[in-house]
C-alpha atoms as a PDB file:
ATOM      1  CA  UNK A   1     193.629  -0.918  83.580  1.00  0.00           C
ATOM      2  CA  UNK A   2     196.835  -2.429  85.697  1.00  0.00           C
ATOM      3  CA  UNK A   3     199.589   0.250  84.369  1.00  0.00           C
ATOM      4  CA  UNK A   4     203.219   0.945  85.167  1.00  0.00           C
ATOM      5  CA  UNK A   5     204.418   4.033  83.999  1.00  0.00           C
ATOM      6  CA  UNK A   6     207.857   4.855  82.998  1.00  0.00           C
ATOM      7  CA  UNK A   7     208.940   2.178  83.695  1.00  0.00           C
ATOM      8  CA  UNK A   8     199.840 -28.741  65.463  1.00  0.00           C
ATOM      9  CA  UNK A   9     197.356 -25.351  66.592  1.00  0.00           C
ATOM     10  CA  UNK A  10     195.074 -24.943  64.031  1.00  0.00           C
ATOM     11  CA  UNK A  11     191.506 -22.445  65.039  1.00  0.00           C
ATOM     12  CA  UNK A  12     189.228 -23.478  67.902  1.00  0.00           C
ATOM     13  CA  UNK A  13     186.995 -23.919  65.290  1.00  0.00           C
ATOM     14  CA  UNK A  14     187.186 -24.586  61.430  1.00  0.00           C
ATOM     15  CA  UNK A  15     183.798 -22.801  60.722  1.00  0.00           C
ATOM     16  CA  UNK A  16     184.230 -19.909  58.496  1.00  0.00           C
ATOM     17  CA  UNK A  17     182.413 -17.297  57.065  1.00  0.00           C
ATOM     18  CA  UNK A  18     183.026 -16.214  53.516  1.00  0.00           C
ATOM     19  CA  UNK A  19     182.461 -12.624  52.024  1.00  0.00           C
ATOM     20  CA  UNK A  20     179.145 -13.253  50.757  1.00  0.00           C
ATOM     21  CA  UNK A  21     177.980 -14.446  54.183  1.00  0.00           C
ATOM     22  CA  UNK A  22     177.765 -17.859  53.886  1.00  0.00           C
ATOM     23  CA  UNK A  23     180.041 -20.235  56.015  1.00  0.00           C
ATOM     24  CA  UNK A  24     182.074 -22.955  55.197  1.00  0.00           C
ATOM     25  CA  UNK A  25     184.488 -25.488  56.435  1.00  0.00           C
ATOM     26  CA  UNK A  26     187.940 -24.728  56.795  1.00  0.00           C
ATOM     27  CA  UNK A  27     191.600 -26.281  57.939  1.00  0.00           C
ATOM     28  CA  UNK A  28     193.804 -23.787  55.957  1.00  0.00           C
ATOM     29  CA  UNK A  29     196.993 -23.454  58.543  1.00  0.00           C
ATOM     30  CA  UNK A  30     198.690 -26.724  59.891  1.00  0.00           C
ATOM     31  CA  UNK A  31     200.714 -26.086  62.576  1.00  0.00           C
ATOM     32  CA  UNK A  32     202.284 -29.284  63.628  1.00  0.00           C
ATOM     33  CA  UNK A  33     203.553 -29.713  67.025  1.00  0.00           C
ATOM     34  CA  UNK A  34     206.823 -31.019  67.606  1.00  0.00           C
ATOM     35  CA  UNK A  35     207.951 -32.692  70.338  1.00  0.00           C
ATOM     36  CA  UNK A  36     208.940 -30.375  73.338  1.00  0.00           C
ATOM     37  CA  UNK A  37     212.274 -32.775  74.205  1.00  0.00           C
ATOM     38  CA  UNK A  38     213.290 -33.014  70.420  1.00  0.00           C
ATOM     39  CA  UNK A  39     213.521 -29.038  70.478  1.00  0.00           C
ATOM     40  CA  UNK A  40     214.044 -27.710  73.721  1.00  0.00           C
ATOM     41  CA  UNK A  41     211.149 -25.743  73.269  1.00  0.00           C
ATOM     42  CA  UNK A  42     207.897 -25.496  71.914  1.00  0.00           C
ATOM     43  CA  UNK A  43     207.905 -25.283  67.949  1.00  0.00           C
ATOM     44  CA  UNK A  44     206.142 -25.814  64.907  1.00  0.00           C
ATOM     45  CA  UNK A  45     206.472 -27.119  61.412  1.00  0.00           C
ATOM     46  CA  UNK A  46     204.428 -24.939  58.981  1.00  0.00           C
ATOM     47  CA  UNK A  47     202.602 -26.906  56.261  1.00  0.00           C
ATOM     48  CA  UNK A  48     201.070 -24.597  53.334  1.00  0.00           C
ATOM     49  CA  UNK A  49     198.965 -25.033  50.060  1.00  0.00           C
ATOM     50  CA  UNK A  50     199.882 -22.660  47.285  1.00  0.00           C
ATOM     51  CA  UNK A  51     196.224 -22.467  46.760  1.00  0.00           C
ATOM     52  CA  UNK A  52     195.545 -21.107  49.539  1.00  0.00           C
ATOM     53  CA  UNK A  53     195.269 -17.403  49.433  1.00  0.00           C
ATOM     54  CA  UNK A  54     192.556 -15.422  51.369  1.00  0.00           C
ATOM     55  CA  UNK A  55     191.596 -17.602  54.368  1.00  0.00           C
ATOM     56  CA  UNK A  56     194.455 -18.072  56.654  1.00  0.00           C
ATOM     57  CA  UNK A  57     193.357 -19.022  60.146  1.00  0.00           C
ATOM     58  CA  UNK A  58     195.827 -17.919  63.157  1.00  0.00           C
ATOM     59  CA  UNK A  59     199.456 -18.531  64.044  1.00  0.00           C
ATOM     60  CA  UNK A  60     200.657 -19.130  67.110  1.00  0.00           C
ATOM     61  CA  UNK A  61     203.972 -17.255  67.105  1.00  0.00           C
ATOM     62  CA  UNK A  62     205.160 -17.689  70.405  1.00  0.00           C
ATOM     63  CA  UNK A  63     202.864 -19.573  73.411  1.00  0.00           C
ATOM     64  CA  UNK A  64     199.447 -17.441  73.385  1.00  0.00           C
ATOM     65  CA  UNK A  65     200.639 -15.269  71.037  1.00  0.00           C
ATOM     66  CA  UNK A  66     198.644 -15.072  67.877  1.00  0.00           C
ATOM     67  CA  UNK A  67     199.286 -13.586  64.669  1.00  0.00           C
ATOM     68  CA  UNK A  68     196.240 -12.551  62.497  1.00  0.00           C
ATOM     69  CA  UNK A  69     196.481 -12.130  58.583  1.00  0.00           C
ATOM     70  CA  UNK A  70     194.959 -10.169  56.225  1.00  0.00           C
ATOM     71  CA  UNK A  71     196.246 -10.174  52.604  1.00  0.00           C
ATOM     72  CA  UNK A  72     194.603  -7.961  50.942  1.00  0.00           C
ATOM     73  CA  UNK A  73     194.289  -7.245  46.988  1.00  0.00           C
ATOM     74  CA  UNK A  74     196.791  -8.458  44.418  1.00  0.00           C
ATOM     75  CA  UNK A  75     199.848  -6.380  44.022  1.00  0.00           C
ATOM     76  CA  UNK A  76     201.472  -7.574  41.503  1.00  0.00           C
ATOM     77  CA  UNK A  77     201.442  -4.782  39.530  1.00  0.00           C
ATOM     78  CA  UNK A  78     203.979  -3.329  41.987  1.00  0.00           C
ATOM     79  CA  UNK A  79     206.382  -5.103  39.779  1.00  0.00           C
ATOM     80  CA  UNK A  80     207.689  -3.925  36.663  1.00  0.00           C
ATOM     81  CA  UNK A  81     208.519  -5.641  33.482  1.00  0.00           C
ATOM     82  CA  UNK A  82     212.039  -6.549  35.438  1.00  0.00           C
ATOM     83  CA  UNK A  83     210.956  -8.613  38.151  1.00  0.00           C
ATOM     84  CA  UNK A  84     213.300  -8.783  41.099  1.00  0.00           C
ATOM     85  CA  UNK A  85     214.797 -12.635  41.579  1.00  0.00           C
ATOM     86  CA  UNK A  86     212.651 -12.606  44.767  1.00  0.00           C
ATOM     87  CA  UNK A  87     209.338 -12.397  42.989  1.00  0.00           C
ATOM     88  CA  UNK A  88     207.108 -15.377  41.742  1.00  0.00           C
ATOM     89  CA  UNK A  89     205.063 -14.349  38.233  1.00  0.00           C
ATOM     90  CA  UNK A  90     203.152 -17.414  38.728  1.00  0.00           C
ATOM     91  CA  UNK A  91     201.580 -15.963  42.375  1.00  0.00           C
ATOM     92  CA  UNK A  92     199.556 -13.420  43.623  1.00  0.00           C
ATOM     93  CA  UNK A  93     201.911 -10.424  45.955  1.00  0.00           C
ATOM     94  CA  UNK A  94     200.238  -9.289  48.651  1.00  0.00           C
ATOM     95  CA  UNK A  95     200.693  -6.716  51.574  1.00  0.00           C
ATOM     96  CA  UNK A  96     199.874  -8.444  54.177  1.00  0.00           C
ATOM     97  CA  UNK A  97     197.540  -6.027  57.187  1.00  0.00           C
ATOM     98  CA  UNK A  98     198.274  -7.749  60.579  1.00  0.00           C
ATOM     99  CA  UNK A  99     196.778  -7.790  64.290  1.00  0.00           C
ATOM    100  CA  UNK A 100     198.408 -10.003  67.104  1.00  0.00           C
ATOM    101  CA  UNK A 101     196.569 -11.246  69.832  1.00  0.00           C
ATOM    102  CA  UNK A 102     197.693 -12.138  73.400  1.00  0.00           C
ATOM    103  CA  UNK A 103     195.522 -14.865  75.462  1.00  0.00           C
ATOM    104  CA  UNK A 104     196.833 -14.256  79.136  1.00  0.00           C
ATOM    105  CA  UNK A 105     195.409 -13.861  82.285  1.00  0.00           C
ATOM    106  CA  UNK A 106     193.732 -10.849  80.301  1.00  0.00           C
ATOM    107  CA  UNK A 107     194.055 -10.630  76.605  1.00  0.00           C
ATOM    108  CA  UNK A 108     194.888  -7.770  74.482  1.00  0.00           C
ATOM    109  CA  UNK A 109     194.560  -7.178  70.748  1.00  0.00           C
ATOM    110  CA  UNK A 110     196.989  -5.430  69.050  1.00  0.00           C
ATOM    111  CA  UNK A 111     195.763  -3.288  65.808  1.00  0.00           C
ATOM    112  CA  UNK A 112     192.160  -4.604  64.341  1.00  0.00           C
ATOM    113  CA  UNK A 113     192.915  -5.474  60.180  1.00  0.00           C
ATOM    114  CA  UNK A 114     190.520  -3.352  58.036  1.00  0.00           C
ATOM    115  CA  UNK A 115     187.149  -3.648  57.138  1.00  0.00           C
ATOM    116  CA  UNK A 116     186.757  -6.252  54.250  1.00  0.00           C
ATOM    117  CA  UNK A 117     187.954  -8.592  57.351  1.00  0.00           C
ATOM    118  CA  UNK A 118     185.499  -8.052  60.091  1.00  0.00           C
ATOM    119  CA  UNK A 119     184.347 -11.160  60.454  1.00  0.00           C
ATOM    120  CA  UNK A 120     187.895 -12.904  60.094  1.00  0.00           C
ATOM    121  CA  UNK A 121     188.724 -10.544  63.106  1.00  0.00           C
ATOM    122  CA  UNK A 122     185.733 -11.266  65.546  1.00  0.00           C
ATOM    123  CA  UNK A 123     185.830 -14.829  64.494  1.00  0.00           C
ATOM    124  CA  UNK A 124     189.688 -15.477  65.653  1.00  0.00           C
ATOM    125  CA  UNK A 125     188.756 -13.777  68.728  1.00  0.00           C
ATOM    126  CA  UNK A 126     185.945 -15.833  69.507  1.00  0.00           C
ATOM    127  CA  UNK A 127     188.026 -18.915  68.593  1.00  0.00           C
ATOM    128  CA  UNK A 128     191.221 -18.283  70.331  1.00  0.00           C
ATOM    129  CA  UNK A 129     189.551 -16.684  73.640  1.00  0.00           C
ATOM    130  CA  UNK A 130     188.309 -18.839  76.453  1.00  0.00           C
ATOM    131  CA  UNK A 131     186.718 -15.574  77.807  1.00  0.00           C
ATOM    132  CA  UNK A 132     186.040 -11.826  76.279  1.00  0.00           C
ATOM    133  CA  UNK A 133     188.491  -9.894  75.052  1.00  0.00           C
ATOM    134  CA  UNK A 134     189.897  -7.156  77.984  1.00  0.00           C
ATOM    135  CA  UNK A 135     191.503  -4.486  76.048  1.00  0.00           C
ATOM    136  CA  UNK A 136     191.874  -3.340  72.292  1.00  0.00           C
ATOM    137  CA  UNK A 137     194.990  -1.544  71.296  1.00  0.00           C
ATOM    138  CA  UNK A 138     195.332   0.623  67.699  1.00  0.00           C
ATOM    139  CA  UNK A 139     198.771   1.648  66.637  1.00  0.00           C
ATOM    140  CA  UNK A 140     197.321   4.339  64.942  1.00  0.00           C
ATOM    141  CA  UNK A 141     193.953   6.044  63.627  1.00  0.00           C
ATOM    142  CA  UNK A 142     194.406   4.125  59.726  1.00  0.00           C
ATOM    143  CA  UNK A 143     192.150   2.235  58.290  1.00  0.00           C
ATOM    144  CA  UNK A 144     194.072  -1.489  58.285  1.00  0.00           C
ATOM    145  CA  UNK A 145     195.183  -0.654  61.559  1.00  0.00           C
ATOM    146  CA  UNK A 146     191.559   0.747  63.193  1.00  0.00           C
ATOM    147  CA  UNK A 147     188.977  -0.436  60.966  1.00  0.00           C
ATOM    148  CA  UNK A 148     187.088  -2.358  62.515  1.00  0.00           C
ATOM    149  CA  UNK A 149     187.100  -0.611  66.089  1.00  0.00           C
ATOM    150  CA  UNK A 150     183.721   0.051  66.575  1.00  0.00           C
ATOM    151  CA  UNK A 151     182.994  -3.664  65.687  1.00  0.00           C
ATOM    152  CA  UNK A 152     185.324  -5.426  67.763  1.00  0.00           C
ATOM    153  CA  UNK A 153     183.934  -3.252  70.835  1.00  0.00           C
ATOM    154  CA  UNK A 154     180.230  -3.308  69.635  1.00  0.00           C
ATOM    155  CA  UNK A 155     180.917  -7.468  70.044  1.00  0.00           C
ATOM    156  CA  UNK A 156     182.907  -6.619  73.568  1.00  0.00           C
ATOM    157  CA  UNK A 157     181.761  -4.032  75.063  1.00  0.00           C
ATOM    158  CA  UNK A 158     183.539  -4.732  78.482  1.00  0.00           C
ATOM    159  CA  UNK A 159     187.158  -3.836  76.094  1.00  0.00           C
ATOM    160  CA  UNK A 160     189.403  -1.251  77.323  1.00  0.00           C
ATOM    161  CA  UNK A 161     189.860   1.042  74.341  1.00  0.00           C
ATOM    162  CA  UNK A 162     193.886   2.094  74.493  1.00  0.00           C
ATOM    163  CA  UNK A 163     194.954   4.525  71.696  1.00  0.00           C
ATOM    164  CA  UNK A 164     198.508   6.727  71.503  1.00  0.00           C
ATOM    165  CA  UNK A 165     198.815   9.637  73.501  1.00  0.00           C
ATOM    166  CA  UNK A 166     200.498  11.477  70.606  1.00  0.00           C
ATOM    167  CA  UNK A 167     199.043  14.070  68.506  1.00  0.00           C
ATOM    168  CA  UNK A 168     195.823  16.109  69.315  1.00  0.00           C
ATOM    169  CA  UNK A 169     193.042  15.059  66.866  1.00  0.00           C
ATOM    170  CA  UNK A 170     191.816  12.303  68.933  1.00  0.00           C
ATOM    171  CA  UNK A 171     188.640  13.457  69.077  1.00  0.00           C
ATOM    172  CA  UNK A 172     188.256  13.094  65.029  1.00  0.00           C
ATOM    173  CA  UNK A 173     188.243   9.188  65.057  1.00  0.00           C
ATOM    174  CA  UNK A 174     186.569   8.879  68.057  1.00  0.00           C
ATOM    175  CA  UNK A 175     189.630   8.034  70.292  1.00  0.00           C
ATOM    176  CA  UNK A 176     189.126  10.509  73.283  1.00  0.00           C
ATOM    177  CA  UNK A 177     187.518   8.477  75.629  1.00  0.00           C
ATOM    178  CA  UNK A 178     190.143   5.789  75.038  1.00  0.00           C
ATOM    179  CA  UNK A 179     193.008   5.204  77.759  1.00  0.00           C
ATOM    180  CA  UNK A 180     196.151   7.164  76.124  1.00  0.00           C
ATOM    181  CA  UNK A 181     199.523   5.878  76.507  1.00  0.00           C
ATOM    182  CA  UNK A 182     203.147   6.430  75.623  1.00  0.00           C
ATOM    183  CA  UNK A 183     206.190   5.912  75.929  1.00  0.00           C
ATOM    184  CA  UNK A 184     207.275   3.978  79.241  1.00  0.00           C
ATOM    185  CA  UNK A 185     203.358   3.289  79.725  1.00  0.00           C
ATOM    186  CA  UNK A 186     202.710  -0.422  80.532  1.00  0.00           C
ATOM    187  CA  UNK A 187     200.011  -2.981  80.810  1.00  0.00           C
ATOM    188  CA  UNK A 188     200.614  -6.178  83.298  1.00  0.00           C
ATOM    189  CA  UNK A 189     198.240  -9.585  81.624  1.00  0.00           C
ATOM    190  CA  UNK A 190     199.377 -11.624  83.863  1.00  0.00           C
ATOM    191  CA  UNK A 191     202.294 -13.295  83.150  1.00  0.00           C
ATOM    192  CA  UNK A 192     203.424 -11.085  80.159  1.00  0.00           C
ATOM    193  CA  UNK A 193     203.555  -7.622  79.963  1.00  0.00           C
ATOM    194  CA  UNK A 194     203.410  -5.122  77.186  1.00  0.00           C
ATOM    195  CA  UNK A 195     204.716  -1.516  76.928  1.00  0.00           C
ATOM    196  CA  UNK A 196     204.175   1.160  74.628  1.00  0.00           C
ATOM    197  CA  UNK A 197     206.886   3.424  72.781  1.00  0.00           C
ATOM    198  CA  UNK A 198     206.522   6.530  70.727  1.00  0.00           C
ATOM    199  CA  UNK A 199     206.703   5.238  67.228  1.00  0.00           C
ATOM    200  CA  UNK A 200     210.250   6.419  65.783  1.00  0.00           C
ATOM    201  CA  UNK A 201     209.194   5.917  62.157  1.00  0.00           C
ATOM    202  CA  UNK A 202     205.674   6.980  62.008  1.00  0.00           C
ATOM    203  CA  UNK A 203     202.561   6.985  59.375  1.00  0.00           C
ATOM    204  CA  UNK A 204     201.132   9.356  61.408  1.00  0.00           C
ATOM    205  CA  UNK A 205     201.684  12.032  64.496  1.00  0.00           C
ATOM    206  CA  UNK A 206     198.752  10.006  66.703  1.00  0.00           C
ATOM    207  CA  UNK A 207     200.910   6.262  66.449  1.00  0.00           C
ATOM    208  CA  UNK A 208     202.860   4.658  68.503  1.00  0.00           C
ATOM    209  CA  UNK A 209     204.820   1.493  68.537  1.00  0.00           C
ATOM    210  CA  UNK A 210     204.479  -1.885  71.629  1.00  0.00           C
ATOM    211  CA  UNK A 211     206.821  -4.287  73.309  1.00  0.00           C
ATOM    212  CA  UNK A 212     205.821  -7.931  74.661  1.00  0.00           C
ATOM    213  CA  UNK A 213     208.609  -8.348  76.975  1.00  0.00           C
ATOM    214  CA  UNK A 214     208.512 -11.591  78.006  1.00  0.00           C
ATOM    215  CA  UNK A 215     209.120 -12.445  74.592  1.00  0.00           C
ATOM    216  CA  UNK A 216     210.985  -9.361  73.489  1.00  0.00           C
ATOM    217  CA  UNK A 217     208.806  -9.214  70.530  1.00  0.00           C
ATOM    218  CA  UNK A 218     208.373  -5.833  68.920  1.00  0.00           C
ATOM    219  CA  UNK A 219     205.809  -4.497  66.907  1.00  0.00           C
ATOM    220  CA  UNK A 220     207.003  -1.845  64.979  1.00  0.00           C
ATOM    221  CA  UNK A 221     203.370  -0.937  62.928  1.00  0.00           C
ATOM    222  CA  UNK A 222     204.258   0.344  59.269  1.00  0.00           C
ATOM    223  CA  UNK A 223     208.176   0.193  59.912  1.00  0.00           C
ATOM    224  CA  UNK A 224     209.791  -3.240  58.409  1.00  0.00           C
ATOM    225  CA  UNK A 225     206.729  -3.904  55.857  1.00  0.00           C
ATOM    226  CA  UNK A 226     207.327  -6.133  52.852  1.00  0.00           C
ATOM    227  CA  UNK A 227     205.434  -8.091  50.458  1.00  0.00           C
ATOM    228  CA  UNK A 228     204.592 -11.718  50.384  1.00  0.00           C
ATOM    229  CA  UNK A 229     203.301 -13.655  47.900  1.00  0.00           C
ATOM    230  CA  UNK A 230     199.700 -15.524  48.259  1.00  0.00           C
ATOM    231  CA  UNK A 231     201.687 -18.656  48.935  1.00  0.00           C
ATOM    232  CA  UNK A 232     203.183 -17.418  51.718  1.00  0.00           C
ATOM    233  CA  UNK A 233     200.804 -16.319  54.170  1.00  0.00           C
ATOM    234  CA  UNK A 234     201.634 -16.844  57.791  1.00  0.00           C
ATOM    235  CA  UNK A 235     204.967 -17.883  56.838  1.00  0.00           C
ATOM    236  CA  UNK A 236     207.778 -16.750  58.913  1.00  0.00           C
ATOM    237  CA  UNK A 237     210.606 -14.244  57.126  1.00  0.00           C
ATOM    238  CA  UNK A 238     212.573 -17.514  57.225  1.00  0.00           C
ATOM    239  CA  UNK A 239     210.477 -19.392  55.725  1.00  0.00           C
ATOM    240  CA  UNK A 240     209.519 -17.554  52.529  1.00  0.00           C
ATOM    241  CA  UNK A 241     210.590 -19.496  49.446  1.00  0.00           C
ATOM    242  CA  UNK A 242     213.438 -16.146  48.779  1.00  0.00           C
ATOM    243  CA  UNK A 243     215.181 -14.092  51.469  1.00  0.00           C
ATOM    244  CA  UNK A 244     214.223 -10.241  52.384  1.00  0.00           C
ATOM    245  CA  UNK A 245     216.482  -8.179  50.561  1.00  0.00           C
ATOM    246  CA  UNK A 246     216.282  -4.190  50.462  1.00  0.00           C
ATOM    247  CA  UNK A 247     214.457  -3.964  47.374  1.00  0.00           C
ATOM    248  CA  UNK A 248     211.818  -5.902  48.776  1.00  0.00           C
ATOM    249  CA  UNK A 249     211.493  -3.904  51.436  1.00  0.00           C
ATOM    250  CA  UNK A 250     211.116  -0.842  49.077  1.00  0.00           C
ATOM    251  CA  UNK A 251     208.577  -1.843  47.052  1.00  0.00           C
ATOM    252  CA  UNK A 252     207.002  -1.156  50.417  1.00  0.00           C
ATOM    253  CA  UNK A 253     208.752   1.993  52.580  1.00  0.00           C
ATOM    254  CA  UNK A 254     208.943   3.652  48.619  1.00  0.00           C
ATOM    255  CA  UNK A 255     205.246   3.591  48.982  1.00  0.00           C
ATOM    256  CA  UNK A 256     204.060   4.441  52.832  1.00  0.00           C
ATOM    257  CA  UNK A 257     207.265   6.041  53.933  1.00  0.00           C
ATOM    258  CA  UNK A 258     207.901   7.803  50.838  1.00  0.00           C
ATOM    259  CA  UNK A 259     209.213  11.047  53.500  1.00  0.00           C
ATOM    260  CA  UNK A 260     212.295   9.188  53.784  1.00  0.00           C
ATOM    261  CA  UNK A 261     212.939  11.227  50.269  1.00  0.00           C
ATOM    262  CA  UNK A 262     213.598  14.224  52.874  1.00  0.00           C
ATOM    263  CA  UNK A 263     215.292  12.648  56.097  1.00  0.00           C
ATOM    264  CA  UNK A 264     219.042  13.074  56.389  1.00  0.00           C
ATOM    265  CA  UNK A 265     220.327  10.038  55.531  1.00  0.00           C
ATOM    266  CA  UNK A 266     222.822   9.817  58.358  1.00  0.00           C
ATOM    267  CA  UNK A 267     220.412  10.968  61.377  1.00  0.00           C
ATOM    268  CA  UNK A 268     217.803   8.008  60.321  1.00  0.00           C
ATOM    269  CA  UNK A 269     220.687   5.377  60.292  1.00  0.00           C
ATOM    270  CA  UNK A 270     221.579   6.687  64.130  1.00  0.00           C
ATOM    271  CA  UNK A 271     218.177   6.497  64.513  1.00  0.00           C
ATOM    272  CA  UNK A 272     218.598   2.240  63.247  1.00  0.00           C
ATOM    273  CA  UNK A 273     221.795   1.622  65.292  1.00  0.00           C
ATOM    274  CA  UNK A 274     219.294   3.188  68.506  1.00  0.00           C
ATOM    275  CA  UNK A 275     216.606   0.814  67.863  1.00  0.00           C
ATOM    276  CA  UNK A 276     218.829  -2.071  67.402  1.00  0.00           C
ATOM    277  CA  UNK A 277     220.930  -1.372  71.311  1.00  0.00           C
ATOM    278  CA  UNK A 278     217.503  -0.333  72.817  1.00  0.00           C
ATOM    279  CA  UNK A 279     214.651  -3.155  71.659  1.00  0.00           C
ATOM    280  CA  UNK A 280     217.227  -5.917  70.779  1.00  0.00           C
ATOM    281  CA  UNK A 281     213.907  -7.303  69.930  1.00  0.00           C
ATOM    282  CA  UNK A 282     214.009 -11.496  69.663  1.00  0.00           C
ATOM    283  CA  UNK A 283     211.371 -11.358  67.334  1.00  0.00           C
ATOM    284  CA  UNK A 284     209.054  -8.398  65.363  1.00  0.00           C
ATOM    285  CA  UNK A 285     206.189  -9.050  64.395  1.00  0.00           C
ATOM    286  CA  UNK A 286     205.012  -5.653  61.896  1.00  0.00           C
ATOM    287  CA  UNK A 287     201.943  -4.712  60.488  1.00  0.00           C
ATOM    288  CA  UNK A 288     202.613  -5.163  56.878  1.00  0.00           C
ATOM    289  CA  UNK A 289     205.513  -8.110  56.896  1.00  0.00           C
ATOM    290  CA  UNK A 290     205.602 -11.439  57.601  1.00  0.00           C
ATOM    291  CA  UNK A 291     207.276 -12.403  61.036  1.00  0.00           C
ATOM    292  CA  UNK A 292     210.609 -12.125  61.373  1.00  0.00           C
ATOM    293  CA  UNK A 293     211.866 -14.429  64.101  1.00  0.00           C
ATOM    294  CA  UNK A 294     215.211 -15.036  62.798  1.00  0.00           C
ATOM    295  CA  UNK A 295     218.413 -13.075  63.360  1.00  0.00           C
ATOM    296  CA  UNK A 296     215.873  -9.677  63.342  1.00  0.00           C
ATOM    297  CA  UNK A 297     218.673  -6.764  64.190  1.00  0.00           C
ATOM    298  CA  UNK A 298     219.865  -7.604  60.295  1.00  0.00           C
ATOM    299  CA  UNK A 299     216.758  -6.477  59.319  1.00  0.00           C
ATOM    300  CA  UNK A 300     216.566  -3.492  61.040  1.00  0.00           C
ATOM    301  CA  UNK A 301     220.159  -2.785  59.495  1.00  0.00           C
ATOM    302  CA  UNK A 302     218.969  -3.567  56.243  1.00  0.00           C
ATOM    303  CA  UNK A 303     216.498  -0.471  56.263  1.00  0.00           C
ATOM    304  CA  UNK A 304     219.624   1.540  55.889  1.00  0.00           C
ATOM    305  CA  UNK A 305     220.117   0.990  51.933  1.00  0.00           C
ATOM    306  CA  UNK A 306     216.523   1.327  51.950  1.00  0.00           C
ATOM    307  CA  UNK A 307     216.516   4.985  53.393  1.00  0.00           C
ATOM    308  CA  UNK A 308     219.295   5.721  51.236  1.00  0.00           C
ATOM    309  CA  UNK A 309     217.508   4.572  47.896  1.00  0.00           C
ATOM    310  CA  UNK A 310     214.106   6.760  48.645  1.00  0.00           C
ATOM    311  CA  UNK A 311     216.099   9.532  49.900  1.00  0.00           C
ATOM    312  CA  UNK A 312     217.788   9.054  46.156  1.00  0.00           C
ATOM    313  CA  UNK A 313     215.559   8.041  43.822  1.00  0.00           C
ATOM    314  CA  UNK A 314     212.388   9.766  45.852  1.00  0.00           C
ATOM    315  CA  UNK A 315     208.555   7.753  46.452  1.00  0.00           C
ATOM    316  CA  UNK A 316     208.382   4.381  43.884  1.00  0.00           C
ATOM    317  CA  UNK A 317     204.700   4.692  43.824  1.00  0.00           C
ATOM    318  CA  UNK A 318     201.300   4.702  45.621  1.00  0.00           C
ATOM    319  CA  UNK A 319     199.811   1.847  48.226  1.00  0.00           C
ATOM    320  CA  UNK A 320     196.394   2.815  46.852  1.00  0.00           C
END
């Protein structure tokens, strides 16, 4: 592994498989190219079906950077009998389980979405690869986030296993023989390069967090997570049909972070205000939210009222 430390595209192919086995056509994501000169840079318009629900093919986020959905069950029942303006009755919610891919000089996948979306997984790497996939990257030992492990390496078995250096149970899901990283830890593709960080909000001691740097893109795992509604797969923060607001972002943190109930309120927004002067990220690109590409330090700030409501009103419910 070469390390430093401390320091309109629619899938290859449109054959999919379904959950009972059988495969089936598919052109679910449009991405239509605009002209390079009309935009000054390479850009999409997204084109969606509300009908369209379970079977998102990739999105390319940023040039050979690929963003992977999984949606999940229907949560609507996160919702109580007082919907919040942001929420659709007449859609499916979802929380959305995400890998990102990177096709450089050597590729790297990022997280490996859970089980019920194996094949999805080892078909968008087949698709979006010219050659095998060189190393497989999980945030953390969870099941949306390592699920399907053993699979993607069982399919390519030439991938570099890299797993957190953090915590001391690696040995318990299988993550010994892995490379470990941290923070400052680095891996050159070619002409991008990622680098790891210790995960400041974690879901677990053995997580950490990655950096793309050459398009400042940062992958904060379970931090930033939101729900989307079946509608809006794929679909960039900005393009959802209603803004993020905090209480969106609660249904959420109230249900995965629910230790923000005992943080001190003030330490955890120093904690923000760090993240925002250090990553100054361009784009993030979570685990369980849509992309955020727009204006993204304001949603780092807005997990400030959201700390402050679980630390006030305590957990909002279960993820399960």
């Amino acid at each position: 592994m070469s390390t430093t430390t401390g320091s309109s595209i629619l899938s290859r192919r449109s054959r999919r498989r379904s959950p009972d086995g059988s495969v089936f056509e598919c052109a679910f994501l449009s991405l239509e190219r605009l002209p390079e000169e009309a935009t000054g840079s390479a850009s999409y318009n997204f084109k969606r079906s509300r009908s369209v629900q379970s079977y998102w093919m990739p999105r390319e986020i940023a040039p050979d950077l690929f963003w992977i959905q999984e949606n999940g069950t229907d949560r609507s029942g996160f919702v109580d009998d007082s919907p919040p303006p942001w929420y659709d009755e007449s859609d499916t919610l979802h929380i959305a389980q995400n890998t990102y891919l990177i096709d450089d000089e050597q590729s790297l996948l990022f997280d490996t979405l859970s089980p019920a979306s194996t094949d999805r997984i080892l078909d968008a790497i087949d698709d979006l690869l010219e050659n095998s996939l060189d190393y497989l990257v999980v945030s953390h030992p969870d099941v949306p986030h390592a699920g399907n492990t053993a699979r993607i390496l069982d399919a390519h078995p030439e991938a570099e296993l890299v797993a957190p250096r953090y915590g001391n149970a690696h040995e318990l899901y299988h993550l010994d023989d892995a490379t470990h990283v941290g923070a400052g830890d680095r891996i050159d593709l070619g002409q991008r390069t990622v680098e790891f960080h210790e995960a400041t909000f974690p879901d677990a001691s053995l997580h950490m967090w990655m950096t793309e740097r050459t398009t400042d893109t940062l992958f904060p795992v379970d931090w930033l997570g939101y729900p989307h509604h079946g509608s809006e797969g794929l679909a960039f923060a900005d393009e959802l049909d209603a803004p993020i607001t905090p209480d969106r972002l609660v249904v959420f943190h109230g249900r995965v972070m629910f230790w923000y109930q005992y943080v001190d309120v003030e330490t955890v927004h120093d904690e923000i205000d760090r993240l925002i002067r250090e990553f100054s990220p361009a784009m993030i690109a979570p685990a369980h939210g849509n992309v955020i590409r727009e204006d993204p330090a304001e949603y780092m700030e807005m997990m400030k009222p959201v700390v402050e409501r679980i630390a006030t009103e305590g957990r909002t419910g279960t993820l399960g």
